[in-house]
C-alpha atoms as a PDB file:
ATOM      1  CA  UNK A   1     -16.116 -15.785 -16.779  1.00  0.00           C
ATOM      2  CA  UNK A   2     -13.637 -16.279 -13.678  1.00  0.00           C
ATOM      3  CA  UNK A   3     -16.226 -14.266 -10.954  1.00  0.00           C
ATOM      4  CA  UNK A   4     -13.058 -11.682 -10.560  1.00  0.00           C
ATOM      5  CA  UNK A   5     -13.792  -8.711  -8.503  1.00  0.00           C
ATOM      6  CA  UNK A   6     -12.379  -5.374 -10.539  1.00  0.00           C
ATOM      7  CA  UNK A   7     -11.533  -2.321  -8.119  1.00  0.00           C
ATOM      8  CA  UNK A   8     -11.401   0.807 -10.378  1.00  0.00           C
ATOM      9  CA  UNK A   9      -9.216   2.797  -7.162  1.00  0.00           C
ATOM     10  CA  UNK A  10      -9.385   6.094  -9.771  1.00  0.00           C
ATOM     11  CA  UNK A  11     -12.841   6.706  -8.457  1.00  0.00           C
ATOM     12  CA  UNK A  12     -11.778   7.069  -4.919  1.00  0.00           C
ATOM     13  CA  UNK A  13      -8.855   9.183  -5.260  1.00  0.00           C
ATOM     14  CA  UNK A  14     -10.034  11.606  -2.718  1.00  0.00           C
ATOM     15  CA  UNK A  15     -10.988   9.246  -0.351  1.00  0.00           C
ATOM     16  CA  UNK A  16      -7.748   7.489  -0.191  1.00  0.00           C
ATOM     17  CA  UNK A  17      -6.177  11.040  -0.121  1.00  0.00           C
ATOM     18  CA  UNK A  18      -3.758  10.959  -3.302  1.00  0.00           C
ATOM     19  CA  UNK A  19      -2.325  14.357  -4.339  1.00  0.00           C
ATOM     20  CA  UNK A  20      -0.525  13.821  -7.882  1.00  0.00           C
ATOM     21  CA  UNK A  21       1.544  16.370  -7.117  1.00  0.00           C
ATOM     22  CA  UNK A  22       3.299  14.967  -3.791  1.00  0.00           C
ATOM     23  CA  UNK A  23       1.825  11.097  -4.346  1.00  0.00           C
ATOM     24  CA  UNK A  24       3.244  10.700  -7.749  1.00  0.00           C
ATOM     25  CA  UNK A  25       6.907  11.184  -9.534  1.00  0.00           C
ATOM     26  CA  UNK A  26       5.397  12.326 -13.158  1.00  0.00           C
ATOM     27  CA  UNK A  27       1.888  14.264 -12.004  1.00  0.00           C
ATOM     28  CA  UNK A  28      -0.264  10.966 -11.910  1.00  0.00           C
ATOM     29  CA  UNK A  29       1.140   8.390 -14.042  1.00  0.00           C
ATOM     30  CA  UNK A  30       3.049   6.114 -11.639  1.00  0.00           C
ATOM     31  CA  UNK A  31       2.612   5.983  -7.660  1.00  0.00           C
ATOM     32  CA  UNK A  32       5.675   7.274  -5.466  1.00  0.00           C
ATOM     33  CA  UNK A  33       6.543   6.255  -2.083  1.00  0.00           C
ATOM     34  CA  UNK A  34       4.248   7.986  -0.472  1.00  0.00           C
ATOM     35  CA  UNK A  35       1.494   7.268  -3.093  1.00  0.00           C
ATOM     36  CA  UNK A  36       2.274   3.711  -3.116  1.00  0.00           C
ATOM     37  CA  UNK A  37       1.719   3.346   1.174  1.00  0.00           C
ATOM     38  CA  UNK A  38      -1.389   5.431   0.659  1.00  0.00           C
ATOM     39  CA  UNK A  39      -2.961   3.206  -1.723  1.00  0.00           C
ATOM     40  CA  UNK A  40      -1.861  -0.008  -0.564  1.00  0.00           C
ATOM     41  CA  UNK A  41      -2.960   0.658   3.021  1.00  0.00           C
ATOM     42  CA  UNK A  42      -6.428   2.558   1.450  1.00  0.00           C
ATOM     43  CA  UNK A  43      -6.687  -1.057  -0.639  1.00  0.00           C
ATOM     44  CA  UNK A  44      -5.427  -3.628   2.366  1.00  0.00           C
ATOM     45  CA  UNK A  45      -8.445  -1.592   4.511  1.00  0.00           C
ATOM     46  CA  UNK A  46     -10.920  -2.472   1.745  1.00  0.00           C
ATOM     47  CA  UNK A  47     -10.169  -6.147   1.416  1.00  0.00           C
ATOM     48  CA  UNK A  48     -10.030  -6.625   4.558  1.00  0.00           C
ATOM     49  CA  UNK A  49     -13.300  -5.247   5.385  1.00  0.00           C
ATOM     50  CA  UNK A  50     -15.102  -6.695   2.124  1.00  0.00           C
ATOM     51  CA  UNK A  51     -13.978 -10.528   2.614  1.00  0.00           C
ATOM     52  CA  UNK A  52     -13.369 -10.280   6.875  1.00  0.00           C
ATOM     53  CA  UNK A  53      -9.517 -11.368   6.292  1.00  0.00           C
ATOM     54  CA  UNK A  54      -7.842 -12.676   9.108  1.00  0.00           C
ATOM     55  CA  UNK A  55      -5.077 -10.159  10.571  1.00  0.00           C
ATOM     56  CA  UNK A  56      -2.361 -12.391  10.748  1.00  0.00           C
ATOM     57  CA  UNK A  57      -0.093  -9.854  12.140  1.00  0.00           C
ATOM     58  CA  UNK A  58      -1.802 -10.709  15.490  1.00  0.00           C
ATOM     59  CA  UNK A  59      -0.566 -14.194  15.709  1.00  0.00           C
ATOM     60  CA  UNK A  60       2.698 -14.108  17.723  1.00  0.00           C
ATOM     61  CA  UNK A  61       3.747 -16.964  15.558  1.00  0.00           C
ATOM     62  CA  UNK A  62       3.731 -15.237  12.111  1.00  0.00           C
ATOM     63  CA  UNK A  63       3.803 -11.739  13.081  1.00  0.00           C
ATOM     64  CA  UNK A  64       7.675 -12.787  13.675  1.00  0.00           C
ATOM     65  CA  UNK A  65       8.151 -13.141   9.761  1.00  0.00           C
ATOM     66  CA  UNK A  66       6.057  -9.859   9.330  1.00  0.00           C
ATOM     67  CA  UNK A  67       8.588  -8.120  11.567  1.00  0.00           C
ATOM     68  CA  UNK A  68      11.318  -9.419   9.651  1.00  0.00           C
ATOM     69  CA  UNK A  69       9.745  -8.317   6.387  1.00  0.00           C
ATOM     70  CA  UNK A  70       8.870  -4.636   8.430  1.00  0.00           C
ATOM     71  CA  UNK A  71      12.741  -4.635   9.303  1.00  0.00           C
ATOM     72  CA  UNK A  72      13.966  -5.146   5.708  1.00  0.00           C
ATOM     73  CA  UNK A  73      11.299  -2.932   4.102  1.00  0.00           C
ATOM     74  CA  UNK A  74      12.254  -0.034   6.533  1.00  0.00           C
ATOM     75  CA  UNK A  75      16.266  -0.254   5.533  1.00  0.00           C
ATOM     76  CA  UNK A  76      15.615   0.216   2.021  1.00  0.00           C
ATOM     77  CA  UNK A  77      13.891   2.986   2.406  1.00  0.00           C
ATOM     78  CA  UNK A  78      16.513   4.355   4.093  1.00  0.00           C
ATOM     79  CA  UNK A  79      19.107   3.421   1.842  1.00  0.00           C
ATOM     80  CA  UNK A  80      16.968   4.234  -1.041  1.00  0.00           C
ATOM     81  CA  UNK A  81      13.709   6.539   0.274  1.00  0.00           C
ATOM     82  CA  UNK A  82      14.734   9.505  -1.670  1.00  0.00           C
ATOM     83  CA  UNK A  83      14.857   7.963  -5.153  1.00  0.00           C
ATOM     84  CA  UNK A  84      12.085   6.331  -4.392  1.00  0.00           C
ATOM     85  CA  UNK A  85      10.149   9.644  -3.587  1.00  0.00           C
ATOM     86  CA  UNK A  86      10.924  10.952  -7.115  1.00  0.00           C
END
């Protein structure tokens, strides 16, 4: 009805490289940190490629905020990177 485009990302397990024993806290249920940066950069990589987005991380001008965002991101995983592993 809308023209949505569904991504079943189960089918490509392998090819994104998720192990349910290190890439998941409860053997396959629910991503972990590690799981979670596999499959978003696996999915970002698809998108990108299927509808030619514009990197916007090379425009000086916004790749400031991205930085910010990078900055943030990075201390709470370092405040909170092993919970978020489990």
């Amino acid at each position: 009805k809308n023209v949505l485009k569904y991504y079943n990302l189960t089918e490509r397990i392998d090819e994104i490289g998720l192990d349910f024993q290190k890439d998941t806290y409860d053997a396959g249920i629910h991503l972990n940190l590690s799981g979670s940066r596999k499959l978003s950069s696996y999915f970002a990589g698809l998108l990108s490629r299927e509808f030619e987005l514009t990197d916007y991380r090379t425009i000086d001008e916004v790749n400031k905020g991205y930085i910010e965002k990078i900055d943030e991101y990075e201390k709470i995983i370092k405040e909170n990177g092993e919970a978020m592993e489990k």
